[in-house]
C-alpha atoms as a PDB file:
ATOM      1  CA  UNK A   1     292.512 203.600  25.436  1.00  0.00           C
ATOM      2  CA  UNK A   2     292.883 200.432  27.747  1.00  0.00           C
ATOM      3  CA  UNK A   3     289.198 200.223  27.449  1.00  0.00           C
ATOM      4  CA  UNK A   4     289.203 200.366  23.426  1.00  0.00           C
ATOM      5  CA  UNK A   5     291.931 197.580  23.728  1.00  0.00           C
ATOM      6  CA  UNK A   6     290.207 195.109  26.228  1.00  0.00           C
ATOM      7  CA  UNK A   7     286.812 195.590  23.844  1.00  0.00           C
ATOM      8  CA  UNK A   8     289.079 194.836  20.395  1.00  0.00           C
ATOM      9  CA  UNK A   9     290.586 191.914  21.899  1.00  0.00           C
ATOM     10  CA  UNK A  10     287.739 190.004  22.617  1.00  0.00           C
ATOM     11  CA  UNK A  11     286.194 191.448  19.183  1.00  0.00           C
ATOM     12  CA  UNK A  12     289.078 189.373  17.636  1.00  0.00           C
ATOM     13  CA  UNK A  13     288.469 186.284  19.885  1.00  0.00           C
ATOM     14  CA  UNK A  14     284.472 187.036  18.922  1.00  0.00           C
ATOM     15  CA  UNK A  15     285.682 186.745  15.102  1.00  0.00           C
ATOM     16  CA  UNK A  16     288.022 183.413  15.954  1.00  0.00           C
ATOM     17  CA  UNK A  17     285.276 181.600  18.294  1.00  0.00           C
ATOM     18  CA  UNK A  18     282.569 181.527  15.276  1.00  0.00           C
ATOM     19  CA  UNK A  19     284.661 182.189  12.250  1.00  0.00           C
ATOM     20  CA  UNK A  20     283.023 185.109  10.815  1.00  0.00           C
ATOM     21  CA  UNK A  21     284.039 186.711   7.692  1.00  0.00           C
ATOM     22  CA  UNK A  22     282.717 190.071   8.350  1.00  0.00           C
ATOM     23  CA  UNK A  23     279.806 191.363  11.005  1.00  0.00           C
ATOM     24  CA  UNK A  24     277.260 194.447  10.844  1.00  0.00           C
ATOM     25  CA  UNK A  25     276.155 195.620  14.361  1.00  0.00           C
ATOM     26  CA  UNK A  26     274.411 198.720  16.641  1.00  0.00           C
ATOM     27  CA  UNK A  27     273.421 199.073  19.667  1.00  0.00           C
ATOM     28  CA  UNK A  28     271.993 202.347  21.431  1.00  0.00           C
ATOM     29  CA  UNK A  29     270.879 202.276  25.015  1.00  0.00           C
ATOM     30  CA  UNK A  30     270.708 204.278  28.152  1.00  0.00           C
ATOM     31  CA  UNK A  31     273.735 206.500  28.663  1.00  0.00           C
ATOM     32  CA  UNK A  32     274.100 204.269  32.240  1.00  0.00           C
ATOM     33  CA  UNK A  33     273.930 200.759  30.369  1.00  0.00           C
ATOM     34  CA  UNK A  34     276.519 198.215  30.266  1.00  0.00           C
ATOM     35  CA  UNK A  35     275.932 197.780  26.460  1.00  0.00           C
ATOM     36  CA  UNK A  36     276.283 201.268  26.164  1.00  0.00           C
ATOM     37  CA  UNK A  37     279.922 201.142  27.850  1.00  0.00           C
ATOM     38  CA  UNK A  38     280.762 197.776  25.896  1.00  0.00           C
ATOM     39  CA  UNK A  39     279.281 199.620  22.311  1.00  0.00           C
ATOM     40  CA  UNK A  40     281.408 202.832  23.783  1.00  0.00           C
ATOM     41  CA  UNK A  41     284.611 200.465  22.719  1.00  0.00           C
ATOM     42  CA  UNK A  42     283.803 199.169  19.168  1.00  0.00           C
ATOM     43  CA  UNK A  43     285.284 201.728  16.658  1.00  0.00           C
ATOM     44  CA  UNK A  44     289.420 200.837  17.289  1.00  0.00           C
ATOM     45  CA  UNK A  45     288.644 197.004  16.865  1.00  0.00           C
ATOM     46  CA  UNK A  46     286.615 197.399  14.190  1.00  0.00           C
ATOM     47  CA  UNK A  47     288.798 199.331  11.772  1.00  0.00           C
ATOM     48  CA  UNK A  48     291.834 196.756  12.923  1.00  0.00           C
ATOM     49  CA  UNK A  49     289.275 193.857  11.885  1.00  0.00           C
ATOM     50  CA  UNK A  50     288.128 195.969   8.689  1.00  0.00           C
ATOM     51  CA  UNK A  51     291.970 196.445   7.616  1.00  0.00           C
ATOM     52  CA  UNK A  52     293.005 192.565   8.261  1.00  0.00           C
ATOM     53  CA  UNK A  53     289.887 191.168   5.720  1.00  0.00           C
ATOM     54  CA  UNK A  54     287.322 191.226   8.764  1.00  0.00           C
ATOM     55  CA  UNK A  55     284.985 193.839   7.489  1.00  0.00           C
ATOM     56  CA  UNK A  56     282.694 195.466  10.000  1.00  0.00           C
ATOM     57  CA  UNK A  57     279.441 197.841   9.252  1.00  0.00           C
ATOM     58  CA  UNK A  58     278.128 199.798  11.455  1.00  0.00           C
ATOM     59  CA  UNK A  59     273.982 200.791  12.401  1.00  0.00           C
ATOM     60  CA  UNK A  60     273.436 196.940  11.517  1.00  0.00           C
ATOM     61  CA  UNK A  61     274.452 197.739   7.290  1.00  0.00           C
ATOM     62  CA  UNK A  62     274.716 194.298   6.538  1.00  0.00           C
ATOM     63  CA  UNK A  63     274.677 195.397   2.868  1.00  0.00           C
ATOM     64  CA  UNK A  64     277.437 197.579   2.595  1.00  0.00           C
ATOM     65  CA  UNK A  65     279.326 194.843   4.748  1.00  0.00           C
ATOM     66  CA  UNK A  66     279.250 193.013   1.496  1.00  0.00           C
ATOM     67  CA  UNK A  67     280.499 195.807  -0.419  1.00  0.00           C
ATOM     68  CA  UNK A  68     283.255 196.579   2.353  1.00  0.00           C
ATOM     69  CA  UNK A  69     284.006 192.441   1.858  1.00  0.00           C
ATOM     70  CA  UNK A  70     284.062 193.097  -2.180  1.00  0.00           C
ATOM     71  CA  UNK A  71     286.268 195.553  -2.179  1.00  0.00           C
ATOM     72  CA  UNK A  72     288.870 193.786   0.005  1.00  0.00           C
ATOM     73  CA  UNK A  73     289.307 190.961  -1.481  1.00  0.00           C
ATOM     74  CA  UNK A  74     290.064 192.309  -4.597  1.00  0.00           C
ATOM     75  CA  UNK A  75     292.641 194.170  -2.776  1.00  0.00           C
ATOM     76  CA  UNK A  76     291.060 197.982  -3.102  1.00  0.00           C
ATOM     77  CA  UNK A  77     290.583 198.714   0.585  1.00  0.00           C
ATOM     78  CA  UNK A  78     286.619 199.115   1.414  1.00  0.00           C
ATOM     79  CA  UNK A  79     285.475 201.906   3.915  1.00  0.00           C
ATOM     80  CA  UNK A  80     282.677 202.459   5.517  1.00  0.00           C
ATOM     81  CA  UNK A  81     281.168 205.564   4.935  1.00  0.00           C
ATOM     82  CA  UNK A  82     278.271 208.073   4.186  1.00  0.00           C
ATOM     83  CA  UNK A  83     277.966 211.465   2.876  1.00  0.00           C
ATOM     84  CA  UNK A  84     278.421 213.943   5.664  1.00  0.00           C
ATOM     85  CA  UNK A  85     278.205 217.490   3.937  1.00  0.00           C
ATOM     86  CA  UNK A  86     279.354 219.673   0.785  1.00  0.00           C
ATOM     87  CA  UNK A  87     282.098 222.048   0.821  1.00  0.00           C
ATOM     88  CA  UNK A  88     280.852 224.013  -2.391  1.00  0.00           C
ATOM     89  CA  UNK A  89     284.152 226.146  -2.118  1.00  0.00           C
ATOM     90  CA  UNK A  90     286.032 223.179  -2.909  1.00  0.00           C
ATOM     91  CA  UNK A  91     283.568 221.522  -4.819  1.00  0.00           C
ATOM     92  CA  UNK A  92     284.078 218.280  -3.473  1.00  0.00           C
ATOM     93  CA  UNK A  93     281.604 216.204  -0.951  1.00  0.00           C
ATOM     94  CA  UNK A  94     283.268 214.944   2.141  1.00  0.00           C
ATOM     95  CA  UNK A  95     282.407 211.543   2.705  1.00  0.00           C
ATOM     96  CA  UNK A  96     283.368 209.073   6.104  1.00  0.00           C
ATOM     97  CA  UNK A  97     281.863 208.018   9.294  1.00  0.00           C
ATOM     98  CA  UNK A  98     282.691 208.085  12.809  1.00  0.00           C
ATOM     99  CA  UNK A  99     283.820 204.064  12.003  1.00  0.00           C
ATOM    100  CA  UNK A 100     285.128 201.514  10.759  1.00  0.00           C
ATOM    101  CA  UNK A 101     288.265 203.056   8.621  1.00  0.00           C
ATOM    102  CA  UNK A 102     289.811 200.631   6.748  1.00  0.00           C
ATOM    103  CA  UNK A 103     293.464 201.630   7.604  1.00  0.00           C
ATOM    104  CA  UNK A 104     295.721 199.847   5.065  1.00  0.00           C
ATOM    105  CA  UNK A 105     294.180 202.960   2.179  1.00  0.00           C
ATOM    106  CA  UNK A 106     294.735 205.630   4.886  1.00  0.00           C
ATOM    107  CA  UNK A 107     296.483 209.035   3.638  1.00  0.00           C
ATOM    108  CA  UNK A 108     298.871 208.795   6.683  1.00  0.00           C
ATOM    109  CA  UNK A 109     298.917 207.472  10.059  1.00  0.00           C
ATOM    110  CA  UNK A 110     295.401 207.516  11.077  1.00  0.00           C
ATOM    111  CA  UNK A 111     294.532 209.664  14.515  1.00  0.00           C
ATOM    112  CA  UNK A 112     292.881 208.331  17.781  1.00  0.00           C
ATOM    113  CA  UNK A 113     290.830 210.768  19.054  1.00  0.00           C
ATOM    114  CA  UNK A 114     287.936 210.941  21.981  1.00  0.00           C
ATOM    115  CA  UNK A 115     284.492 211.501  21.014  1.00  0.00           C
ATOM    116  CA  UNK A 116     282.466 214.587  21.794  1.00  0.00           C
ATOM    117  CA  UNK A 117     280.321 215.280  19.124  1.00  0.00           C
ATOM    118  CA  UNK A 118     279.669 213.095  16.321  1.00  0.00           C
ATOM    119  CA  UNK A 119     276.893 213.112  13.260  1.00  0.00           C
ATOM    120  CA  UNK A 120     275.482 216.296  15.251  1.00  0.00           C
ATOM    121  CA  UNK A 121     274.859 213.877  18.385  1.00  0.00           C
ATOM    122  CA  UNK A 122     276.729 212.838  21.573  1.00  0.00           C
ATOM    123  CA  UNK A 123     280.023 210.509  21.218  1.00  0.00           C
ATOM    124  CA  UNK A 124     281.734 208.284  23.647  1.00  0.00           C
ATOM    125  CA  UNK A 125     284.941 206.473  23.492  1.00  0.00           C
ATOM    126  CA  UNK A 126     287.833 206.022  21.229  1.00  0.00           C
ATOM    127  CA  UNK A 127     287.424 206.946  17.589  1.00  0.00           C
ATOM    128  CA  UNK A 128     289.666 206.697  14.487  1.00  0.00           C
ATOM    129  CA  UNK A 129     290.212 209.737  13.001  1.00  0.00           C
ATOM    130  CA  UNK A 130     291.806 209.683   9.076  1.00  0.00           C
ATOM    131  CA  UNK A 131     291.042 209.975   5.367  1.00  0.00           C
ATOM    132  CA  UNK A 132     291.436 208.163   2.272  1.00  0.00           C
ATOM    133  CA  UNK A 133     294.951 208.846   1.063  1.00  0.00           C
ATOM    134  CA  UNK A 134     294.465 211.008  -1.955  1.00  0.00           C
ATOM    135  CA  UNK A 135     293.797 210.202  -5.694  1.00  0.00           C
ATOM    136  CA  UNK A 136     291.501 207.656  -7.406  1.00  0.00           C
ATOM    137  CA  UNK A 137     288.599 206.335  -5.386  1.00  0.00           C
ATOM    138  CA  UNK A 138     285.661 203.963  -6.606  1.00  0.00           C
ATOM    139  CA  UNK A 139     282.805 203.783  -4.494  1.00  0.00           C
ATOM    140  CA  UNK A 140     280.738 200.745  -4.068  1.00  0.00           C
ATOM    141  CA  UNK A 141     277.412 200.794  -2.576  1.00  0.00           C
ATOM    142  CA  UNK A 142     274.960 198.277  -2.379  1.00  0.00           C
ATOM    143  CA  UNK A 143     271.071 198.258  -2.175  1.00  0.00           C
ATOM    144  CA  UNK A 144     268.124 196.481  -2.613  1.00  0.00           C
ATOM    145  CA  UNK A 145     265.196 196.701  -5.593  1.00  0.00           C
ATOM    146  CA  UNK A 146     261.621 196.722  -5.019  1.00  0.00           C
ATOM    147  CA  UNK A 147     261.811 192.600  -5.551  1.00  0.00           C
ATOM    148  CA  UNK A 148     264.258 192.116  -3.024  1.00  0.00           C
ATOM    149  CA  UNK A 149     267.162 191.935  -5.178  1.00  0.00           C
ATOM    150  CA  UNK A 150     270.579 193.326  -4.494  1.00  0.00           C
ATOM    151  CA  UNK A 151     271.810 195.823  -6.494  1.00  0.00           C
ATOM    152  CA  UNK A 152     275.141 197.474  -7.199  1.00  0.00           C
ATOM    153  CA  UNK A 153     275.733 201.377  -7.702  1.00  0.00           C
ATOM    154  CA  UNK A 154     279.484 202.100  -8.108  1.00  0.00           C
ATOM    155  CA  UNK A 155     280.972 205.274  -8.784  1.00  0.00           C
ATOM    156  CA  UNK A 156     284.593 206.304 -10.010  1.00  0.00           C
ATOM    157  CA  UNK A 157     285.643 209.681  -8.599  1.00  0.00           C
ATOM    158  CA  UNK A 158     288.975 211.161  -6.660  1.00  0.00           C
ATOM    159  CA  UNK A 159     289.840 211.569  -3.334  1.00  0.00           C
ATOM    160  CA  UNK A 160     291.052 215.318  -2.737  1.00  0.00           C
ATOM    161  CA  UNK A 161     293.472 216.071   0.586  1.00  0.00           C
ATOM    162  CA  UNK A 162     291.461 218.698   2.036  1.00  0.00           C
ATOM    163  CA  UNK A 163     291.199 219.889   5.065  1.00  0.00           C
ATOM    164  CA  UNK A 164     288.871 217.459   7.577  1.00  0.00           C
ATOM    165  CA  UNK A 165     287.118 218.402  10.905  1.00  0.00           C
ATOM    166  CA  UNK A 166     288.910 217.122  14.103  1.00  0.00           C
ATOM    167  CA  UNK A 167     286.100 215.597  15.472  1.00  0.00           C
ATOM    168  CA  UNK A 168     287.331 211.892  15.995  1.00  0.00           C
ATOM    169  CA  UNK A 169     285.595 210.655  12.411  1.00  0.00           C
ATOM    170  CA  UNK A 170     287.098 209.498   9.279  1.00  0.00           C
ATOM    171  CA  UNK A 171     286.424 212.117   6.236  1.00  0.00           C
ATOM    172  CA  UNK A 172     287.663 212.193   3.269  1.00  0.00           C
ATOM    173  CA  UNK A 173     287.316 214.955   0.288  1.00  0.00           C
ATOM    174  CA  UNK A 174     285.856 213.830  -2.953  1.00  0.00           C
ATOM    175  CA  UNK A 175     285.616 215.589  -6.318  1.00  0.00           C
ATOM    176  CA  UNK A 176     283.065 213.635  -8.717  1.00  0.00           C
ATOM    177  CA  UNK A 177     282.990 214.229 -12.256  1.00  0.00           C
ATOM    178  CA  UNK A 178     279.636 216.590 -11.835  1.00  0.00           C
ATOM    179  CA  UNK A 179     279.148 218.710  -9.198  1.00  0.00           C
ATOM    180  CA  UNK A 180     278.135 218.046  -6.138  1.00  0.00           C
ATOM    181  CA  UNK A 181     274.351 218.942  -6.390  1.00  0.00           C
ATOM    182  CA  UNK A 182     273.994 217.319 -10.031  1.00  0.00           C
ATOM    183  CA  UNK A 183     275.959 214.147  -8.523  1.00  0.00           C
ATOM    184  CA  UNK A 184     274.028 214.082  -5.155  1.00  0.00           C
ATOM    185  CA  UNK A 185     270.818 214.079  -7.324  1.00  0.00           C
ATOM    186  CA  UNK A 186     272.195 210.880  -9.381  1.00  0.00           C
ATOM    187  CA  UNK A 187     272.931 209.182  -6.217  1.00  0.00           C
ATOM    188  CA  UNK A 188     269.770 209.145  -4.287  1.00  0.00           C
ATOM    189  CA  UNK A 189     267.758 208.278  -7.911  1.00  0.00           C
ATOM    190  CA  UNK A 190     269.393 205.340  -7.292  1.00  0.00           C
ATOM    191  CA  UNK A 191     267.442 204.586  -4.456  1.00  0.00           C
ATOM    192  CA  UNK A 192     270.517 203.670  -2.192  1.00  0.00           C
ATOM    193  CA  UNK A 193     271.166 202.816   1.412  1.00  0.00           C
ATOM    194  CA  UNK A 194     272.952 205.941   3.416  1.00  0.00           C
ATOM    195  CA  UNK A 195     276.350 204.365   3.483  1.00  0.00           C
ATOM    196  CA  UNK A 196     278.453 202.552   0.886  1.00  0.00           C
ATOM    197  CA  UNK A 197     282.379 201.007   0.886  1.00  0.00           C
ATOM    198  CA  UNK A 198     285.073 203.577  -0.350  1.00  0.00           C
ATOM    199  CA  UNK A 199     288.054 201.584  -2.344  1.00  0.00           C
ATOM    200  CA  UNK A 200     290.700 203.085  -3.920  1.00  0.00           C
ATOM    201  CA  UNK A 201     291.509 203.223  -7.660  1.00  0.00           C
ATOM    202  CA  UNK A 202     289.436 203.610 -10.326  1.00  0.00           C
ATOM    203  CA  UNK A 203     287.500 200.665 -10.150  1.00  0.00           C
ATOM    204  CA  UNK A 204     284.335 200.275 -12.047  1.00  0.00           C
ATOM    205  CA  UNK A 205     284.832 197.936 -14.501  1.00  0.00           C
ATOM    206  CA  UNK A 206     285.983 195.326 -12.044  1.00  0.00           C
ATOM    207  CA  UNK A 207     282.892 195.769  -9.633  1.00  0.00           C
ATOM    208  CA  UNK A 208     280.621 195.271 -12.833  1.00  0.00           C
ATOM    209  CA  UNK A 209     282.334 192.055 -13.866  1.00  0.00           C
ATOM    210  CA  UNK A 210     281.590 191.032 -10.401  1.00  0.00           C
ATOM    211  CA  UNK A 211     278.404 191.889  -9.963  1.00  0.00           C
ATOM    212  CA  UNK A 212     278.025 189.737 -13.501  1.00  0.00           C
ATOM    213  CA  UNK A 213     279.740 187.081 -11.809  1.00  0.00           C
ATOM    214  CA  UNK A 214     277.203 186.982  -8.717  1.00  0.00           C
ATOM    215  CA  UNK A 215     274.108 188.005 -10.861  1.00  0.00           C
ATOM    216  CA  UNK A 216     273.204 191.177  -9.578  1.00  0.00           C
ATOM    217  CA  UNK A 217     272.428 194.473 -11.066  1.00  0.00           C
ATOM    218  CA  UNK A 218     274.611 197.435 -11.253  1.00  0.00           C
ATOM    219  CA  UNK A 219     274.791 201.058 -12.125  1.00  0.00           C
ATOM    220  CA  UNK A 220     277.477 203.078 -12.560  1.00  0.00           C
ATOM    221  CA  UNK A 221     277.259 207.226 -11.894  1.00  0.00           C
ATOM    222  CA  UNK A 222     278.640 210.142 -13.580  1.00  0.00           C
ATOM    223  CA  UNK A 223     279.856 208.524 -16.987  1.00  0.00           C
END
């Protein structure tokens, strides 16, 4: 803990020093490494920069960054996340990451936990552990064409308040309007990246007017 707080504090003085607006970063190094310990210390004061407009991406997604940024301006939260695996009992698809949560659209108080295992691999640190507080969800990801274009894919869909693992990661159940297999096949036609910004509210419409606005192309799923 007093290590997650030294490393968010000089995150914030990072974000102050060169005025950034959001940042995308990764680092992975020997277990023994000094920027292993300092990357060991990112998740807490990321998600407190991701909840006050600051949004951070993790393994260097300077894409969804964007989308995290999108979404929080316009006030619907903006989480980072990928798909993590299918509960076909439920019939939802739980989607988070190990970090940044954006913690103002948090079902709850949001958990600090220590990392052991994480995305089937080793974890070290201080991790924020939550989900999306239940109901209407939009999620925004953002990718690029074959010409180097951005594009948008949004879908509209609804957070669920199942049951998470309590492995130190933000998760969150989602029901989609097909099921999980029809919608996963949808997704990747798209050609996405892995991750993509979770908002809450149903919020298509407004992420096509701004992806008029800014001149890119979007796609929306399951309608």
């Amino acid at each position: 803990m007093d290590w997650s707080a030294k490393v968010a504090a000089a995150q914030e003085r990072l974000v102050k020093e060169y005025r950034l607006d959001g940042l995308a970063y990764y680092y992975h190094g020997s277990a023994d490494g000094a920027y292993e310990k300092l990357q060991s210390g990112f998740i807490v004061g990321r998600s407190l920069l991701t909840a006050k407009g600051i949004p951070c991406a993790g393994e260097g997604d300077l894409k969804t960054c964007l989308a995290m940024k999108i979404c929080d301006i316009v006030g619907k939260g903006g989480s980072f996340c990928e798909i993590v695996v299918t509960d076909y009992e439920q019939g939802t698809i739980l989607l988070g990451h190990d970090g940044p949560f954006h913690l103002a659209i948090a079902q709850g108080k949001p958990l600090l936990r220590g990392l052991g295992v994480y995305h089937g691999k080793q974890g070290t640190g201080i991790s924020v552990e939550a989900k999306v507080r239940a109901g209407e969800i939009t999620n925004l990801g953002c990718t690029q064409t074959v010409d180097g274009r951005l594009k948008f894919i949004i879908t509209e869909a609804e957070a669920t308040d199942g049951q998470i693992m309590t492995i130190g990661n933000a998760q969150t159940h989602v029901r989609f309007r097909k099921d999980p297999d029809s919608y996963m096949d949808e997704w990747f036609a798209q050609e996405p990246t892995h991750h993509f910004a979770m908002s809450v509210g149903h919020n298509g419409k407004l992420f096509g007017k701004i992806a008029d606005l800014l001149g890119v192309e979007a796609v929306t799923l399951g309608e």
